[in-house]
N, C-alpha and C. Protein backbone atom coordinates (compact mmCIF):
# COMPACT_ATOMS: atom_id res chain seq x y z
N UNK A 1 19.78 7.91 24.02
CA UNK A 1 20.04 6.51 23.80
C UNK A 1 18.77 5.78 23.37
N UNK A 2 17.40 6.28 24.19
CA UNK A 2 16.58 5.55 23.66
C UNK A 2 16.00 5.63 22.41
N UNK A 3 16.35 6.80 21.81
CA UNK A 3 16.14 7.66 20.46
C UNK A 3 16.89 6.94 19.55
N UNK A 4 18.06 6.49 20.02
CA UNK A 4 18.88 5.67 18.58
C UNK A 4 18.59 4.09 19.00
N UNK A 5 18.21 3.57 19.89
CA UNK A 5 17.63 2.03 19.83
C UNK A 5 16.43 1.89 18.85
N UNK A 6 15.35 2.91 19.33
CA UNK A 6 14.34 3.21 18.35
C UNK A 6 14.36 2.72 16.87
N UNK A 7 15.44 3.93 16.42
CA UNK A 7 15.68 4.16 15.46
C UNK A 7 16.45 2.78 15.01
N UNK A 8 17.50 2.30 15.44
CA UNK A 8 18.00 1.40 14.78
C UNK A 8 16.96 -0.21 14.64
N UNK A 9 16.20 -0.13 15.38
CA UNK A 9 14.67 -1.05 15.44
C UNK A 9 14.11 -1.17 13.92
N UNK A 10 13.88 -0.14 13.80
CA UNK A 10 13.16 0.35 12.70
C UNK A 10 13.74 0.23 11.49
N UNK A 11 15.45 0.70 11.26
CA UNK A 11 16.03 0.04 10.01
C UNK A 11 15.95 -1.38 10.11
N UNK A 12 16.06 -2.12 11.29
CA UNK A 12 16.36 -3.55 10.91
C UNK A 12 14.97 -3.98 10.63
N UNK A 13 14.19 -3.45 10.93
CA UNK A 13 12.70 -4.38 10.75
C UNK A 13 12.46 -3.92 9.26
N UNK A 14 12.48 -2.52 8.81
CA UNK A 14 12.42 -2.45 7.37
C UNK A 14 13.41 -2.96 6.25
N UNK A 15 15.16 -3.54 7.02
CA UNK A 15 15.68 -4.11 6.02
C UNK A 15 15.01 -5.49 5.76
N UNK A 16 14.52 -6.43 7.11
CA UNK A 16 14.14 -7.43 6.79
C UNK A 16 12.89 -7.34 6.07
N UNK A 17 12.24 -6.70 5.97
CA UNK A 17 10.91 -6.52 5.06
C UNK A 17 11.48 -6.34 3.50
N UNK A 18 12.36 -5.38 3.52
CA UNK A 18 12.73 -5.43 1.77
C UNK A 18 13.24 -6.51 1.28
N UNK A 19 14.06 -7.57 1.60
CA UNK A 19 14.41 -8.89 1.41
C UNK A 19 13.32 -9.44 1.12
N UNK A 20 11.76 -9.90 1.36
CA UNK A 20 11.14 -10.76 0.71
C UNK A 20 10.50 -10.33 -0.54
N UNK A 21 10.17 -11.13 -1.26
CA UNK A 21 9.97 -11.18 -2.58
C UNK A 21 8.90 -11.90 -3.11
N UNK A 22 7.87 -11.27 -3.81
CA UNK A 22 6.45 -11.77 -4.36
C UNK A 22 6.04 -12.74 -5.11
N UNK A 23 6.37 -14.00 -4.64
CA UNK A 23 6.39 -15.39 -5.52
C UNK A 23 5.95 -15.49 -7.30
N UNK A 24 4.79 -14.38 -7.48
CA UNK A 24 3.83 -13.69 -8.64
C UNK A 24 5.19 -12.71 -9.18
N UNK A 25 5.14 -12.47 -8.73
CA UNK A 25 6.18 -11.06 -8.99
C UNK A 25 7.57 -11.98 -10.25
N UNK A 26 8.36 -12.76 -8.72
CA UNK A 26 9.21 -13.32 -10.02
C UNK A 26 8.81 -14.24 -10.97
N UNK A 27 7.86 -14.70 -10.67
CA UNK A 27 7.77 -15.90 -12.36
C UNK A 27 7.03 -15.28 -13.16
N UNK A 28 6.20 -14.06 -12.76
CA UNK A 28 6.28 -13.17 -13.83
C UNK A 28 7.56 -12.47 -14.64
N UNK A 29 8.02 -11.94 -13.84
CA UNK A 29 8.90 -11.36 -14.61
C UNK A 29 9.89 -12.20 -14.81
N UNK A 30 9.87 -13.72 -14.09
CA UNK A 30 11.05 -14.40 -15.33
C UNK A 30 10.47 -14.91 -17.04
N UNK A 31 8.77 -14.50 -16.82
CA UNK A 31 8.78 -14.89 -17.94
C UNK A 31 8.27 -13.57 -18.97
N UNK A 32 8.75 -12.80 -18.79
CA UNK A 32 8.88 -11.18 -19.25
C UNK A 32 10.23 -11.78 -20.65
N UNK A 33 9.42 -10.68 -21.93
CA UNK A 33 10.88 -10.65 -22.33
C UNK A 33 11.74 -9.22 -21.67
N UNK A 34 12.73 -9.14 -22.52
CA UNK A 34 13.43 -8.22 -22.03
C UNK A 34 13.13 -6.70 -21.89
N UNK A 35 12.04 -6.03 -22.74
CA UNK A 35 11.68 -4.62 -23.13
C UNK A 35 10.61 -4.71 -21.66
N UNK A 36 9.49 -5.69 -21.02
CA UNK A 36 8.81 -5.85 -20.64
C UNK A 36 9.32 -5.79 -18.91
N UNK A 37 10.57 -6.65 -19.06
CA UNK A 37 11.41 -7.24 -17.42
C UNK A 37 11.81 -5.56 -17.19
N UNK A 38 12.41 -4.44 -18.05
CA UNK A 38 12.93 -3.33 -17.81
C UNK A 38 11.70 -2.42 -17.56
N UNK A 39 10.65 -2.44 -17.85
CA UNK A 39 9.46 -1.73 -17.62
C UNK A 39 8.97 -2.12 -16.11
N UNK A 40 8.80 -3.20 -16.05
CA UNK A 40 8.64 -3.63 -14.44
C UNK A 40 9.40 -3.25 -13.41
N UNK A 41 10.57 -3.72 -13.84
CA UNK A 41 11.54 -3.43 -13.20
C UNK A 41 11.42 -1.60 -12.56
N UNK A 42 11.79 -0.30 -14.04
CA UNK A 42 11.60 0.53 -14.17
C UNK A 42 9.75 1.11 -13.21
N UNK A 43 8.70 0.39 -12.65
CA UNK A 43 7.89 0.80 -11.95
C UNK A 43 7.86 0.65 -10.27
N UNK A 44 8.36 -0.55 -10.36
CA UNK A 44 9.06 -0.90 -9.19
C UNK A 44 10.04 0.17 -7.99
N UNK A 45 11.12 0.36 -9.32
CA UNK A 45 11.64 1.68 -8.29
C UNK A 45 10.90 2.96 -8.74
N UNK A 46 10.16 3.39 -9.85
CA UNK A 46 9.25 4.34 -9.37
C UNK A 46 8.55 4.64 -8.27
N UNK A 47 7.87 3.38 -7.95
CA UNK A 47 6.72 3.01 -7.31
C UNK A 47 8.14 3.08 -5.79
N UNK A 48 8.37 2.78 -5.45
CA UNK A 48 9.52 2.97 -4.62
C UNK A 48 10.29 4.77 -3.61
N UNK A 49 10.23 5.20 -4.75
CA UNK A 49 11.00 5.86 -4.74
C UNK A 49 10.12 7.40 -3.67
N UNK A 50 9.13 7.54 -4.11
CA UNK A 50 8.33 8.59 -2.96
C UNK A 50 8.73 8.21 -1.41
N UNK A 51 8.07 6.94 -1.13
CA UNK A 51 8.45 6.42 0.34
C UNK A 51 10.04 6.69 0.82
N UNK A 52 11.00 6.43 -0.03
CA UNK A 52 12.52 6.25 0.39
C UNK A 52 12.73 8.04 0.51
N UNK A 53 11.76 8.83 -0.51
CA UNK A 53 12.43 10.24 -0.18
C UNK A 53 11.84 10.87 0.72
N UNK A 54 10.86 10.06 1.07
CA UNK A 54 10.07 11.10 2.46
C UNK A 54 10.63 10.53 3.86
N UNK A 55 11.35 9.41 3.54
CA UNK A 55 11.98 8.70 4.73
C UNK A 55 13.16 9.65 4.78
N UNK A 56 14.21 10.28 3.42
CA UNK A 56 15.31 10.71 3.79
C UNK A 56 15.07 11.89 4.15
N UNK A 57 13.81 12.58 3.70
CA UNK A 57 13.59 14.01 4.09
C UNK A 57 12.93 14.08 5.99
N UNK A 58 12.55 12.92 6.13
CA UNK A 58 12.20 12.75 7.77
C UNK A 58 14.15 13.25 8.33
N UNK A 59 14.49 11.76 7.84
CA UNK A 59 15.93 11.53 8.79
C UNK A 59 16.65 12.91 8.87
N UNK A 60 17.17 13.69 7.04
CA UNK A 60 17.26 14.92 7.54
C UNK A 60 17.19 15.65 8.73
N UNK A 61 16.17 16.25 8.36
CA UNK A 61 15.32 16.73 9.07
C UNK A 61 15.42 16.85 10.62
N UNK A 62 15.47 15.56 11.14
CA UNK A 62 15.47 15.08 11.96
C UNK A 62 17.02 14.95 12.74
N UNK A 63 18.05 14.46 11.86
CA UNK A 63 19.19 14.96 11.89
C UNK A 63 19.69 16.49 12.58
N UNK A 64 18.94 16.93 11.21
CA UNK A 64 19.25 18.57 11.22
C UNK A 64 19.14 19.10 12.68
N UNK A 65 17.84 19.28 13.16
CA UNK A 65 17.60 19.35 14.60
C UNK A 65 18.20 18.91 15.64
N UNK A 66 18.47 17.27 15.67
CA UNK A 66 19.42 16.97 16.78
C UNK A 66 21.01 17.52 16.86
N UNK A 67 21.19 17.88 15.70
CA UNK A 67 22.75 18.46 15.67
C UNK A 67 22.61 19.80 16.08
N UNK A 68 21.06 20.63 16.02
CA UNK A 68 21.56 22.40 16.44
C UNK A 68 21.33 22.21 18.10
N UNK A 69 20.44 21.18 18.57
CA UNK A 69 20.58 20.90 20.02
C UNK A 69 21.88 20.69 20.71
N UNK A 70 22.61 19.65 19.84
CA UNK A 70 23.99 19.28 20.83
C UNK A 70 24.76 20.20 20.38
């Protein structure tokens, strides 16, 4: 039990962290044209995307194990 309070701690504190947004960030890119807004855009979830797969390869992982226990 205390293992999934933890855990559910931790999604809510990282969903509320992805919700804010870099004041620089958007009036830049509202004033992007369009080839420029998709390039940003396009680094963004690059730049993204390592962290989210080492998070799913934790949970796995992590998963994996608690299920050959029970």
């Amino acid at each position: 039990m205390y293992k999934k309070a933890i855990l559910l701690l931790i999604c809510l504190i990282s969903a509320s962290i992805s919700f804010a947004q870099c004041v620089m960030c958007t009036k830049t890119a509202a004033s992007l044209d369009d080839n420029s807004a998709r390039g940003l855009n396009g680094g963004i979830i690059y730049l993204a995307f390592m962290p989210l797969a080492f998070m799913l390869i934790i949970g796995y992982k992590w998963w994996k194990q608690n299920k050959e226990i029970l």
